[in-house]
PDB file of N, CA and C in Angstrom:
ATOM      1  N   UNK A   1     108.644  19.956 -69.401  1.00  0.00           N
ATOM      2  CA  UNK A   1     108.803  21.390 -69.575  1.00  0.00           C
ATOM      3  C   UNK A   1     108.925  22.061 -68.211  1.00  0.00           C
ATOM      4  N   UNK A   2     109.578  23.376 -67.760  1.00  0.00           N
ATOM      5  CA  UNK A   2     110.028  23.604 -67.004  1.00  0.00           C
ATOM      6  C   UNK A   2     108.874  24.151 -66.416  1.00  0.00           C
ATOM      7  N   UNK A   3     108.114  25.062 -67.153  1.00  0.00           N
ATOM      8  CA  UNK A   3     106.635  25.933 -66.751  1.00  0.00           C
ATOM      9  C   UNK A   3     105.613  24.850 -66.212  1.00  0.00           C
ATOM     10  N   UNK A   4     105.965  23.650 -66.756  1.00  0.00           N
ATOM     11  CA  UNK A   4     104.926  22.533 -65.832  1.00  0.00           C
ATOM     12  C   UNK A   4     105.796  22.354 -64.765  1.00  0.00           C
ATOM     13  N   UNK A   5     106.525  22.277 -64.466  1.00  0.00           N
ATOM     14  CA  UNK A   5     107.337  22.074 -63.097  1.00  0.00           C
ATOM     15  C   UNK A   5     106.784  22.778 -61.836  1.00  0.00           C
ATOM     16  N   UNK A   6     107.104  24.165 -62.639  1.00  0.00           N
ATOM     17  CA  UNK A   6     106.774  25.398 -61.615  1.00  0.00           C
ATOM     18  C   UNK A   6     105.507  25.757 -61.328  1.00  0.00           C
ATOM     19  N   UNK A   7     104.547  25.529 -62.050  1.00  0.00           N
ATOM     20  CA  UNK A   7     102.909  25.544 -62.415  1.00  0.00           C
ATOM     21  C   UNK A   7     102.429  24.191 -60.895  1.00  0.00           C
ATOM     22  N   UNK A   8     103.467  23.499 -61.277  1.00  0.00           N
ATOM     23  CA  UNK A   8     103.216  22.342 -60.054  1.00  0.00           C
ATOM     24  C   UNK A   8     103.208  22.731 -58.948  1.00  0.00           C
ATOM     25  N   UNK A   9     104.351  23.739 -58.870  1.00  0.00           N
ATOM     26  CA  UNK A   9     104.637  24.054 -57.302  1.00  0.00           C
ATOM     27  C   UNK A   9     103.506  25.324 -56.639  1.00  0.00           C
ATOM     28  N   UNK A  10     103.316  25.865 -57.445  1.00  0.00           N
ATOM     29  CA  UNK A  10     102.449  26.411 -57.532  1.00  0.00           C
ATOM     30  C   UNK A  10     101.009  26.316 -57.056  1.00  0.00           C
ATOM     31  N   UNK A  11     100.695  25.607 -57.490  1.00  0.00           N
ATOM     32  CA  UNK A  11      99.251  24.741 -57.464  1.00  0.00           C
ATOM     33  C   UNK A  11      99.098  23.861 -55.578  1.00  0.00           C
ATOM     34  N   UNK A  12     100.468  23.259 -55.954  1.00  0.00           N
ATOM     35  CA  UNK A  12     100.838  22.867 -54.859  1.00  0.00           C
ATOM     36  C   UNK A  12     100.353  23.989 -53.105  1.00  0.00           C
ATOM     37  N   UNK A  13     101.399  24.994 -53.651  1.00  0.00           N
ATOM     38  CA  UNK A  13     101.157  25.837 -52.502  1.00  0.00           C
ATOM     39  C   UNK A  13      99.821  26.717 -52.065  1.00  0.00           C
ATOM     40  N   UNK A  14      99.140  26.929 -53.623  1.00  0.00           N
ATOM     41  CA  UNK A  14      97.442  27.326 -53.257  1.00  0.00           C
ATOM     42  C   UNK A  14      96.875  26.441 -52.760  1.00  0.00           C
ATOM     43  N   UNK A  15      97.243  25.272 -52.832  1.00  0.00           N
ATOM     44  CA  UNK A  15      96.382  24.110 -52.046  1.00  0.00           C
ATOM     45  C   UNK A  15      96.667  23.987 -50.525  1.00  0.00           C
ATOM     46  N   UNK A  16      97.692  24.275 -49.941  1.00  0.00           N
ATOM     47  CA  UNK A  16      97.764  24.683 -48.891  1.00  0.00           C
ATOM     48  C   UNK A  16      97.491  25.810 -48.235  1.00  0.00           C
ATOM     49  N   UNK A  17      97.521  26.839 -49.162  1.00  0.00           N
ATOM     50  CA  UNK A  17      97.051  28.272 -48.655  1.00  0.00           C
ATOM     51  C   UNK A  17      95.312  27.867 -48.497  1.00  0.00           C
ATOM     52  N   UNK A  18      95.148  27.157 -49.348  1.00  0.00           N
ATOM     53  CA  UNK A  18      93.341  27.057 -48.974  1.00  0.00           C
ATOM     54  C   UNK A  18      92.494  26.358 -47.810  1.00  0.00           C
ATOM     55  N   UNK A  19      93.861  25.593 -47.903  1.00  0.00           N
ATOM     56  CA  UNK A  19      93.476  24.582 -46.451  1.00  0.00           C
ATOM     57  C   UNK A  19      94.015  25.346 -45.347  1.00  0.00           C
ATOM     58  N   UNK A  20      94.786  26.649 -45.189  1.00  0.00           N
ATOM     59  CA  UNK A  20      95.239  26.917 -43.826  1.00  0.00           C
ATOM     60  C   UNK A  20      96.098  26.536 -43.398  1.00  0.00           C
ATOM     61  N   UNK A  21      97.020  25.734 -44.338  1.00  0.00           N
ATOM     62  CA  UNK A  21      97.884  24.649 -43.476  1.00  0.00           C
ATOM     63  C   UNK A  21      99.286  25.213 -43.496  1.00  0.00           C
ATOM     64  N   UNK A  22      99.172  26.860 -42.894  1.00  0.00           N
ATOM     65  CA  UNK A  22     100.426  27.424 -42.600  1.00  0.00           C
ATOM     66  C   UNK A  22     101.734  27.034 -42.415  1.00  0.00           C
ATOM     67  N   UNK A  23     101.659  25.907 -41.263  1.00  0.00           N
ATOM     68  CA  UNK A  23     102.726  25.318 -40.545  1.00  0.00           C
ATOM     69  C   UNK A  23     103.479  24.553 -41.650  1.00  0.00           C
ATOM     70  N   UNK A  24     102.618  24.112 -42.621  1.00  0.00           N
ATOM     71  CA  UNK A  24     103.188  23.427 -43.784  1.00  0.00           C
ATOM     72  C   UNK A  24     104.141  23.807 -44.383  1.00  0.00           C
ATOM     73  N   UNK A  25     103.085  25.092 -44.976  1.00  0.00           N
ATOM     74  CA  UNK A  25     104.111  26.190 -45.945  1.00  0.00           C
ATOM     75  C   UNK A  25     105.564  26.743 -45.156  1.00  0.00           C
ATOM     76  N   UNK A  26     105.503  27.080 -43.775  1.00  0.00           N
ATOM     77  CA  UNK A  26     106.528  27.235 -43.536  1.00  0.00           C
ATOM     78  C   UNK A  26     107.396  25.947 -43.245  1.00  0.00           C
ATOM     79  N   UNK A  27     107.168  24.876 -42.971  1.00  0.00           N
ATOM     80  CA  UNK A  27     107.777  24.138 -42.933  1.00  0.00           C
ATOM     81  C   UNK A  27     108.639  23.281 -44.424  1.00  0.00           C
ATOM     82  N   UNK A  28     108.148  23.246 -45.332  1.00  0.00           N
ATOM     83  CA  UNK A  28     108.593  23.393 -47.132  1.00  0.00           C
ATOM     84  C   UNK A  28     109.214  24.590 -47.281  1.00  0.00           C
ATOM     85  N   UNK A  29     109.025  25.323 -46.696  1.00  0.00           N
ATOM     86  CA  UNK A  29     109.883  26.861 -47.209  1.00  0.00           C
ATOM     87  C   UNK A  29     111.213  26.775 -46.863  1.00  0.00           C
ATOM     88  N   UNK A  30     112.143  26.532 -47.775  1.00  0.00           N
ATOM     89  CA  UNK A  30     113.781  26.109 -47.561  1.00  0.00           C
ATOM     90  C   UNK A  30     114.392  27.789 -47.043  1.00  0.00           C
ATOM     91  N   UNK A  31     113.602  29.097 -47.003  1.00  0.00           N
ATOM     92  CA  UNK A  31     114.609  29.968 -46.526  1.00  0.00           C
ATOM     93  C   UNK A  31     113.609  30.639 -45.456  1.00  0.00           C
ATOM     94  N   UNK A  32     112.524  30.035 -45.009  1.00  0.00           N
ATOM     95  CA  UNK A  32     111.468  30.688 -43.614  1.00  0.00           C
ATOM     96  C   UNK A  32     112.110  32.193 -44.026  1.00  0.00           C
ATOM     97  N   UNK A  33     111.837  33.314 -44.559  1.00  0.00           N
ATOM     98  CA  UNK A  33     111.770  34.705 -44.450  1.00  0.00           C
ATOM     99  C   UNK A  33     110.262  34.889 -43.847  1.00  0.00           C
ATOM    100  N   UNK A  34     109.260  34.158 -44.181  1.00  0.00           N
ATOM    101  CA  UNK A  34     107.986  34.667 -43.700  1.00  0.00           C
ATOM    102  C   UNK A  34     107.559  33.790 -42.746  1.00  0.00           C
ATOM    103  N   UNK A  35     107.702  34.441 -41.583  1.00  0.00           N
ATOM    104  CA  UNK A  35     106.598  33.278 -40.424  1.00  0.00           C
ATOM    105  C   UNK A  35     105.265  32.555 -40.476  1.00  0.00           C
ATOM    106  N   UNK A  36     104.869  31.771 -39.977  1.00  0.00           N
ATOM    107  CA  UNK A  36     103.534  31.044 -39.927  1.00  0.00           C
ATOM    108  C   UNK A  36     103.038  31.912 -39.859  1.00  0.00           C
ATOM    109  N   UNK A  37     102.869  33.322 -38.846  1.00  0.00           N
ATOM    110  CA  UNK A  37     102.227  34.182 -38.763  1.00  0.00           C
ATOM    111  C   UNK A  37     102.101  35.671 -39.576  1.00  0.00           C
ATOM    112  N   UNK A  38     103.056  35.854 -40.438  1.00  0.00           N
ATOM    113  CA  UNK A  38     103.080  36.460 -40.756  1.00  0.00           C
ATOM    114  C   UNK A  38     102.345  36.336 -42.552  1.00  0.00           C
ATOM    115  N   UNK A  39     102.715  35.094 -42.740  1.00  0.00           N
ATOM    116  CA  UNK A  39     101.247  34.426 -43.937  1.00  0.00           C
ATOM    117  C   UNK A  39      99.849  34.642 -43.477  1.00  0.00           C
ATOM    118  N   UNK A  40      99.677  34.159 -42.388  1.00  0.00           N
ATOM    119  CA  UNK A  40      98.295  34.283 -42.382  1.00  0.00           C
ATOM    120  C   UNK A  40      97.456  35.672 -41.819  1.00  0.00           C
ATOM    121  N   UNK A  41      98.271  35.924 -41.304  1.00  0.00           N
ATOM    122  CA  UNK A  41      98.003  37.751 -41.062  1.00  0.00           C
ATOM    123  C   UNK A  41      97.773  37.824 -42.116  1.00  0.00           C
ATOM    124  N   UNK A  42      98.702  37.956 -43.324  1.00  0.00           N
ATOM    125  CA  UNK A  42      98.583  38.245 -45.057  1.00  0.00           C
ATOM    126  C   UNK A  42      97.386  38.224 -45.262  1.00  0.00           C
ATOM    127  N   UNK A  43      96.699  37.077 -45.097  1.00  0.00           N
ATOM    128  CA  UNK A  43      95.965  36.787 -46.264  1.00  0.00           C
ATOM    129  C   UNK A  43      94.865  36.733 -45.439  1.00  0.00           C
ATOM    130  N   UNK A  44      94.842  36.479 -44.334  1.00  0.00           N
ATOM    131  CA  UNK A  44      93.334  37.086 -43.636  1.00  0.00           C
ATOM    132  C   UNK A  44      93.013  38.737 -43.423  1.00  0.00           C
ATOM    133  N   UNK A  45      93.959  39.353 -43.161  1.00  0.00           N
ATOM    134  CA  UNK A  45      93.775  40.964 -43.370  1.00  0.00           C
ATOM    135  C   UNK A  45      93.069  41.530 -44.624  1.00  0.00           C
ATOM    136  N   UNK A  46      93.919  40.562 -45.488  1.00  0.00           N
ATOM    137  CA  UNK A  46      93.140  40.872 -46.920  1.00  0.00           C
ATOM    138  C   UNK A  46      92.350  40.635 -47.590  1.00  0.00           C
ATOM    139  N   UNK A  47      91.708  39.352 -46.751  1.00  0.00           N
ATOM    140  CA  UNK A  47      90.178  38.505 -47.073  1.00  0.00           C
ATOM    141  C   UNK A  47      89.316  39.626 -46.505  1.00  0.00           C
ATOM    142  N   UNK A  48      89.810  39.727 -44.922  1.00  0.00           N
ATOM    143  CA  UNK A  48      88.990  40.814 -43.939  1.00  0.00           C
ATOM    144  C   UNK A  48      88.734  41.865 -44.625  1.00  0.00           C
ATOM    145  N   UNK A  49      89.521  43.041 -45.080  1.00  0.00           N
ATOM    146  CA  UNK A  49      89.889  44.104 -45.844  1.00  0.00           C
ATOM    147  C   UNK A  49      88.999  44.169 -47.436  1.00  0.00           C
ATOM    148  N   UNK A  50      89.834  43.141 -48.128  1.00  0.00           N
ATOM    149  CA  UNK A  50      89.410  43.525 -49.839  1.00  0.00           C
ATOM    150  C   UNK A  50      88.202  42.491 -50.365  1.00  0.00           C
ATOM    151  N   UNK A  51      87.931  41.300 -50.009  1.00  0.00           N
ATOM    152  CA  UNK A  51      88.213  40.381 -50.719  1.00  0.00           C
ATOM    153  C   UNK A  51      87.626  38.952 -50.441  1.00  0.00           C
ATOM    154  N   UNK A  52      87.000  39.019 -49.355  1.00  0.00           N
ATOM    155  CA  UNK A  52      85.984  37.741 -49.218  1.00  0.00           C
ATOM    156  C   UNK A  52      86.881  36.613 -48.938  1.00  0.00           C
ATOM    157  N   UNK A  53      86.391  35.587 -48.922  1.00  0.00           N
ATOM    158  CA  UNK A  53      87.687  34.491 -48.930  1.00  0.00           C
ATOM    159  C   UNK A  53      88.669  34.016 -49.770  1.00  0.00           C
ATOM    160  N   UNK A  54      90.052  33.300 -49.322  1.00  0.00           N
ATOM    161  CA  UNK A  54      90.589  33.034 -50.306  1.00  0.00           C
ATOM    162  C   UNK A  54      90.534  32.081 -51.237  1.00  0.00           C
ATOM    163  N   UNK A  55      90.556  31.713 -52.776  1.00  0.00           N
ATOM    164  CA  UNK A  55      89.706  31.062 -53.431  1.00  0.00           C
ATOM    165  C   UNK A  55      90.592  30.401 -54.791  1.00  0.00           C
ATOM    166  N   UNK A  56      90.178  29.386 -55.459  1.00  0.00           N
ATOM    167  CA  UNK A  56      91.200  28.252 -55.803  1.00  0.00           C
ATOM    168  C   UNK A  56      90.886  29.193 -57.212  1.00  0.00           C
ATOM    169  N   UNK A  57      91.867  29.837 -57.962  1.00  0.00           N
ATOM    170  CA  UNK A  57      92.409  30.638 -59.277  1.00  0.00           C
ATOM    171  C   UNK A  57      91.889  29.456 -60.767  1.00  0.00           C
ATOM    172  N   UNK A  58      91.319  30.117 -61.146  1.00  0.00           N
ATOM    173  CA  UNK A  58      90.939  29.347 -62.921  1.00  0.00           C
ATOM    174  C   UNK A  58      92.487  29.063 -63.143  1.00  0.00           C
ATOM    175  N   UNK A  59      92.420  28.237 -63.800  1.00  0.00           N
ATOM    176  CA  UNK A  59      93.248  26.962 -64.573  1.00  0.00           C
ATOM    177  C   UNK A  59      94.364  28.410 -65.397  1.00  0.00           C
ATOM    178  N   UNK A  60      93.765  29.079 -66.017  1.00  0.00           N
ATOM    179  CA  UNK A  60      94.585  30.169 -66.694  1.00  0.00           C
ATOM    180  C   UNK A  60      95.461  30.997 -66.222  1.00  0.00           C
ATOM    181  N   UNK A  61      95.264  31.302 -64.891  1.00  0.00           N
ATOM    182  CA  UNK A  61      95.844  31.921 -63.849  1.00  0.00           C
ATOM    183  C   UNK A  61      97.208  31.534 -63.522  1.00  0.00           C
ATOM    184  N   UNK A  62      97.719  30.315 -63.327  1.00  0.00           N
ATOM    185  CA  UNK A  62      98.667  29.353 -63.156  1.00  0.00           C
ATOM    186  C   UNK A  62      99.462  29.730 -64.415  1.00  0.00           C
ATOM    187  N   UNK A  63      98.977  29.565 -65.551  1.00  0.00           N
ATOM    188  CA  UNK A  63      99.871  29.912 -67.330  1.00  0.00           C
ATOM    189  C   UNK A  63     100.021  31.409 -67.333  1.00  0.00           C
ATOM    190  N   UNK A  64      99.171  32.424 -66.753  1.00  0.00           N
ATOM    191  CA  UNK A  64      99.716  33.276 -67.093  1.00  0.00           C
ATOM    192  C   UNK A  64     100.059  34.166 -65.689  1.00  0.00           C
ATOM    193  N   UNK A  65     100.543  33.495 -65.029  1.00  0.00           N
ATOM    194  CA  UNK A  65     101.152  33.955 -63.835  1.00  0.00           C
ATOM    195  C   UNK A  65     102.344  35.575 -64.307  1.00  0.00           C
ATOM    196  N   UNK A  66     102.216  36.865 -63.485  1.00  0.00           N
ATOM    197  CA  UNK A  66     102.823  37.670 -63.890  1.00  0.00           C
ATOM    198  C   UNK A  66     104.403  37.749 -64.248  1.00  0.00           C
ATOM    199  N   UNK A  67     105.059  37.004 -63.612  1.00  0.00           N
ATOM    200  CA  UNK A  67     105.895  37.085 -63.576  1.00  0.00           C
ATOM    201  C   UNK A  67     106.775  35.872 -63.326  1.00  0.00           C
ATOM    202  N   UNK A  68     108.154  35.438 -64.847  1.00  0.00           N
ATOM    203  CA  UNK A  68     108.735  33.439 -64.052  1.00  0.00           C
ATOM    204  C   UNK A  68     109.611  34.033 -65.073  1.00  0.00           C
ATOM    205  N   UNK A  69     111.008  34.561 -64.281  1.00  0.00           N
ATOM    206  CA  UNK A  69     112.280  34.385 -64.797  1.00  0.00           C
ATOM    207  C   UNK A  69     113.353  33.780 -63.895  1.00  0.00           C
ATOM    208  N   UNK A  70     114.437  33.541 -64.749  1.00  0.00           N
ATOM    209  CA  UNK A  70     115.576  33.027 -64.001  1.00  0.00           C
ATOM    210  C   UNK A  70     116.275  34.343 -63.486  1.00  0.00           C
ATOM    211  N   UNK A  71     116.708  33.491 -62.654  1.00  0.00           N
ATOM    212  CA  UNK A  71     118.156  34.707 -62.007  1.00  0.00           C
ATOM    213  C   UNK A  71     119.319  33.789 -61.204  1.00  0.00           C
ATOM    214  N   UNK A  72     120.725  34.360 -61.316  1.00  0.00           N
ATOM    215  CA  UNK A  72     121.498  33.622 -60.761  1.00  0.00           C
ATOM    216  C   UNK A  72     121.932  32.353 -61.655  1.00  0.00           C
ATOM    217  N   UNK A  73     122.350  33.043 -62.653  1.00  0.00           N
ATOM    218  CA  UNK A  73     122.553  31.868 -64.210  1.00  0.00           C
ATOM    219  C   UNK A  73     121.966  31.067 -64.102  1.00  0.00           C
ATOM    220  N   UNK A  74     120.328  31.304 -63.842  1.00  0.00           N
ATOM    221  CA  UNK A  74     119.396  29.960 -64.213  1.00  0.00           C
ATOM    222  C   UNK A  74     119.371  29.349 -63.229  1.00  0.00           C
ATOM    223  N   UNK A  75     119.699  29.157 -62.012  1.00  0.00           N
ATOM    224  CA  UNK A  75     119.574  28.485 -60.825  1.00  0.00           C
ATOM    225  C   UNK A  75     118.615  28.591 -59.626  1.00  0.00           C
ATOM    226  N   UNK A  76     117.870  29.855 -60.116  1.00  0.00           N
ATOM    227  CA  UNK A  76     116.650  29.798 -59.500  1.00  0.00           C
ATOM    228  C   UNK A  76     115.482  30.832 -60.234  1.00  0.00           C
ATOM    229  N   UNK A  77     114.212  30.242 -60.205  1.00  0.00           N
ATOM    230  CA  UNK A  77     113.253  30.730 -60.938  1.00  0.00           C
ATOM    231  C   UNK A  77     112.687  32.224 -60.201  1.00  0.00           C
ATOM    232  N   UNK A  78     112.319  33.439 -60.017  1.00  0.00           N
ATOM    233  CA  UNK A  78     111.333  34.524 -59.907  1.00  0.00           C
ATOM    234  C   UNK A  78     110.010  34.058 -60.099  1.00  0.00           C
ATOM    235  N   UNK A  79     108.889  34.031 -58.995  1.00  0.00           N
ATOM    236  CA  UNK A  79     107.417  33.901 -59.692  1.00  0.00           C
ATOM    237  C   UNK A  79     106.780  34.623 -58.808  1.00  0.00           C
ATOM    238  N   UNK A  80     106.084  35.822 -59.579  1.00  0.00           N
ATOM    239  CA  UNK A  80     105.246  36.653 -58.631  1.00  0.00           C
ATOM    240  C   UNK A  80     103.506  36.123 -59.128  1.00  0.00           C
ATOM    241  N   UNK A  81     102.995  35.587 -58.466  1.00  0.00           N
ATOM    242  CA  UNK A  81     101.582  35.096 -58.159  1.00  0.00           C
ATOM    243  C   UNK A  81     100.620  36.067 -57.880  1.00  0.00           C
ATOM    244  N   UNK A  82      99.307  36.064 -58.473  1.00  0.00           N
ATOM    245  CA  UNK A  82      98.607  37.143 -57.568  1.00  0.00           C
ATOM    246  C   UNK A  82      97.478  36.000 -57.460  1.00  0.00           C
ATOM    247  N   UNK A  83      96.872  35.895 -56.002  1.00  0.00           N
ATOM    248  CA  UNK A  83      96.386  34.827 -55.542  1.00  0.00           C
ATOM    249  C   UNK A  83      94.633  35.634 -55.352  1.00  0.00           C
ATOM    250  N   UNK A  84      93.777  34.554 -55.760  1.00  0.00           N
ATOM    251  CA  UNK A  84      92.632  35.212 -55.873  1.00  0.00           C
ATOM    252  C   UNK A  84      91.345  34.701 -54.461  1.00  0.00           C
ATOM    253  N   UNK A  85      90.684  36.020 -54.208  1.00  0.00           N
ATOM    254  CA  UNK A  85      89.814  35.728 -53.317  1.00  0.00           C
ATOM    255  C   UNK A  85      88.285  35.960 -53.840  1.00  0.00           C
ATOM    256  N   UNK A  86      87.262  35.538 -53.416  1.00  0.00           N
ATOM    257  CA  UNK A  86      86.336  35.194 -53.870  1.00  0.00           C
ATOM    258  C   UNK A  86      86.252  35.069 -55.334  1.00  0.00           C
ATOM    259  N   UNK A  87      86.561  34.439 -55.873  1.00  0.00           N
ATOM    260  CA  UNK A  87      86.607  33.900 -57.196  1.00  0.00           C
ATOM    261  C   UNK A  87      87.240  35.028 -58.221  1.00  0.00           C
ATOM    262  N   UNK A  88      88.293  35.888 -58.028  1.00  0.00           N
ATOM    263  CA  UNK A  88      88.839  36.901 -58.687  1.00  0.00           C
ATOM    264  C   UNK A  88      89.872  37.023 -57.913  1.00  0.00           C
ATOM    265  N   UNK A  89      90.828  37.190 -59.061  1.00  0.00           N
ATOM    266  CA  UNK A  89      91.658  37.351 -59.177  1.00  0.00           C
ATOM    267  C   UNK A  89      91.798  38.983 -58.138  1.00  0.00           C
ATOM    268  N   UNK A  90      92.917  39.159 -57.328  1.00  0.00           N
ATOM    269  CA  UNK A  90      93.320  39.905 -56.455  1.00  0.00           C
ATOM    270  C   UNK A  90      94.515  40.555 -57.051  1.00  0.00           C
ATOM    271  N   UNK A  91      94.900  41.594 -56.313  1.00  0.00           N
ATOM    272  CA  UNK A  91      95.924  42.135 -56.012  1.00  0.00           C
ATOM    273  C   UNK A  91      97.213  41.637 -55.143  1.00  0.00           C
ATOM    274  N   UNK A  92      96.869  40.886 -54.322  1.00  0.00           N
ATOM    275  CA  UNK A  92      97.898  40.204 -53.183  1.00  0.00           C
ATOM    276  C   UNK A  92      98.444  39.622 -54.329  1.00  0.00           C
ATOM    277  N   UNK A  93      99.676  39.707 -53.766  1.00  0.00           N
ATOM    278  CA  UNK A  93     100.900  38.757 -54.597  1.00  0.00           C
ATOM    279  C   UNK A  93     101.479  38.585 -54.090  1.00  0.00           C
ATOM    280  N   UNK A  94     101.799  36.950 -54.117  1.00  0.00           N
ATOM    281  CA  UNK A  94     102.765  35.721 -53.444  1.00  0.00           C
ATOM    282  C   UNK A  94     103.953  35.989 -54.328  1.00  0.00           C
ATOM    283  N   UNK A  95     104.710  36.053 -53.524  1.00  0.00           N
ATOM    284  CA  UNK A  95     106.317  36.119 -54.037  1.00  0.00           C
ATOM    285  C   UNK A  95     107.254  35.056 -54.126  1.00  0.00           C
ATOM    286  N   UNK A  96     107.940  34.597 -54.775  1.00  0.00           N
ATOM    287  CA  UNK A  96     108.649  33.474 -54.880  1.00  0.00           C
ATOM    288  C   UNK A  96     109.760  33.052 -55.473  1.00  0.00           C
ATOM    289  N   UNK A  97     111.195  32.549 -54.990  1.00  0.00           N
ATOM    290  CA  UNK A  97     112.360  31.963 -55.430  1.00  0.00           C
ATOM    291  C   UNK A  97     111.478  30.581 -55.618  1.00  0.00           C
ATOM    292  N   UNK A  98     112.023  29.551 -56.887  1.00  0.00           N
ATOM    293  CA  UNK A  98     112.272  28.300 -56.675  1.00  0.00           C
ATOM    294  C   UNK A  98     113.767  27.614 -57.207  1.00  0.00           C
ATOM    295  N   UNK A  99     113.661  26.985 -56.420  1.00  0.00           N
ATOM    296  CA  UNK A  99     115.263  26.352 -56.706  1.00  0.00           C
ATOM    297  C   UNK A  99     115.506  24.723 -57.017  1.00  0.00           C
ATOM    298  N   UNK A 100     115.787  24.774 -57.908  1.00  0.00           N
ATOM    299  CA  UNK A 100     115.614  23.086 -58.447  1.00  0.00           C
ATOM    300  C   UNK A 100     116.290  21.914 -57.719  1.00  0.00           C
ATOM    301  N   UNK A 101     115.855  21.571 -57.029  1.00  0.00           N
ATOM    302  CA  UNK A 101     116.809  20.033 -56.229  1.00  0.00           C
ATOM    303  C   UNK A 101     117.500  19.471 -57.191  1.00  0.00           C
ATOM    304  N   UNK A 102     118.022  18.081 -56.112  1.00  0.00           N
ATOM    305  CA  UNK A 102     119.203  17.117 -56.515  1.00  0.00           C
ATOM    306  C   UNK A 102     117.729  16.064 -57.678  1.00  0.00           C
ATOM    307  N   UNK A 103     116.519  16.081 -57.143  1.00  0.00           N
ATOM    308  CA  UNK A 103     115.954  15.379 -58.075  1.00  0.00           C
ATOM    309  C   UNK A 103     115.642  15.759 -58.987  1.00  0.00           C
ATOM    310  N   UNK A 104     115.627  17.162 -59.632  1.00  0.00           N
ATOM    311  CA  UNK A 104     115.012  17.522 -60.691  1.00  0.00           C
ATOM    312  C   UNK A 104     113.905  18.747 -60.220  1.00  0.00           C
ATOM    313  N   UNK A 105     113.458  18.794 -58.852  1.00  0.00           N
ATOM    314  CA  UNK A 105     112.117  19.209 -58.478  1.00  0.00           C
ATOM    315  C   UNK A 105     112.646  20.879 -57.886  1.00  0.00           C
ATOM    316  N   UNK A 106     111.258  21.731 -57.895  1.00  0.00           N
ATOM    317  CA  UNK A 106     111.336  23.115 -57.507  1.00  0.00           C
ATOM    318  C   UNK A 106     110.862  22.722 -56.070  1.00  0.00           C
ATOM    319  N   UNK A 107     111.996  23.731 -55.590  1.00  0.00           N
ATOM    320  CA  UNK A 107     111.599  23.839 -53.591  1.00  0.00           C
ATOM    321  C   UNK A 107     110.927  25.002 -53.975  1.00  0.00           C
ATOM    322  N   UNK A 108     110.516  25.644 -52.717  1.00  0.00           N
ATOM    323  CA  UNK A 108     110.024  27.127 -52.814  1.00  0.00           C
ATOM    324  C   UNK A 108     110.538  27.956 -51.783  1.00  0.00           C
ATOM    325  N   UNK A 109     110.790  29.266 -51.907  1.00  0.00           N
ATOM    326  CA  UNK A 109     111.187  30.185 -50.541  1.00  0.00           C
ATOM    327  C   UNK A 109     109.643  31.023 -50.903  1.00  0.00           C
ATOM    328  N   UNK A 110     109.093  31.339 -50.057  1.00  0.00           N
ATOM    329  CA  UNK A 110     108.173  33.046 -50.456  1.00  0.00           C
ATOM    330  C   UNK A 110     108.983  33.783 -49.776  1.00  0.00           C
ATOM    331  N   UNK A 111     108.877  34.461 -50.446  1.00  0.00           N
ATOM    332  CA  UNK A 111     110.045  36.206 -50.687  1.00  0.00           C
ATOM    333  C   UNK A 111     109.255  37.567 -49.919  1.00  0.00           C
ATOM    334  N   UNK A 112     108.100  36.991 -50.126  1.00  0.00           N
ATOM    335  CA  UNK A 112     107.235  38.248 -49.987  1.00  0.00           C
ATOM    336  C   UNK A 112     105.857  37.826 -50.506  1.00  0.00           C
ATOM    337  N   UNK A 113     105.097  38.476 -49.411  1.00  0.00           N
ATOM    338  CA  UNK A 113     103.479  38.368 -49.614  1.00  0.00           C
ATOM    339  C   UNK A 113     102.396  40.067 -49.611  1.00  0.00           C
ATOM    340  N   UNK A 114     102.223  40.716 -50.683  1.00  0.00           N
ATOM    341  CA  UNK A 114     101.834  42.136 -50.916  1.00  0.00           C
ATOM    342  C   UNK A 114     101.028  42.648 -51.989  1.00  0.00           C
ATOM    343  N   UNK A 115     100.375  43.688 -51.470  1.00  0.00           N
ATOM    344  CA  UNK A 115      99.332  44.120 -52.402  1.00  0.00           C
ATOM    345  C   UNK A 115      99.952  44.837 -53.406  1.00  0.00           C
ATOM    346  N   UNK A 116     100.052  44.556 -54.924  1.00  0.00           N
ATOM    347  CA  UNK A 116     100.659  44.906 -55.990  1.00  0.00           C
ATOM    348  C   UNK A 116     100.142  46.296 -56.486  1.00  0.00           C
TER     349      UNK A 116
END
């Protein structure tokens, strides 16, 4: 199913957002719009600011993510995320194209990282 695909990538990238491992995310990010630095500014301003640390989202969070349409006759997915800090769910929202490879699999661009 396609929502497990994207649920993957997903999961995927909070796991790096938790570890810090910026250089990662931008380095997987097939269209770099957001710098190494400009992620983690994100999301430490807003730990600093709202929100305590950033923190791994209940299982439900992932299924009912706000927002997963196509655009571009189906060739790439929309997923707006809202990524949670101290164990709640936030306002920040991870923005996201995914685009399906030659194997079957979702790359990711983030589009945008903002308080909804």
């Amino acid at each position: 199913m396609e929502k497990d695909k994207i649920i993957e990538v997903l999961k995927h990238l909070v796991q790096l957002l938790l570890a810090e491992d910026y250089e990662r995310i931008y380095e997987d990010d097939i269209e770099k719009r957001l710098t190494v630095e400009m992620i983690k500014e994100g999301i430490d301003e807003y730990a600093e600011d709202f929100g305590g640390p950033l923190s791994e989202p209940d299982e439900d969070a992932y299924e009912n993510a706000r927002s997963m349409f196509p655009i571009l006759n189906g060739t790439k997915m929309v997923v707006n995320f809202d990524l949670w800090f101290d164990g709640e769910e936030s306002d920040l929202t991870l923005s996201l194209e995914l685009v399906k490879n030659a194997e079957g699999k979702y790359e990711f661009a983030i589009t945008n990282l903002y308080i909804m």
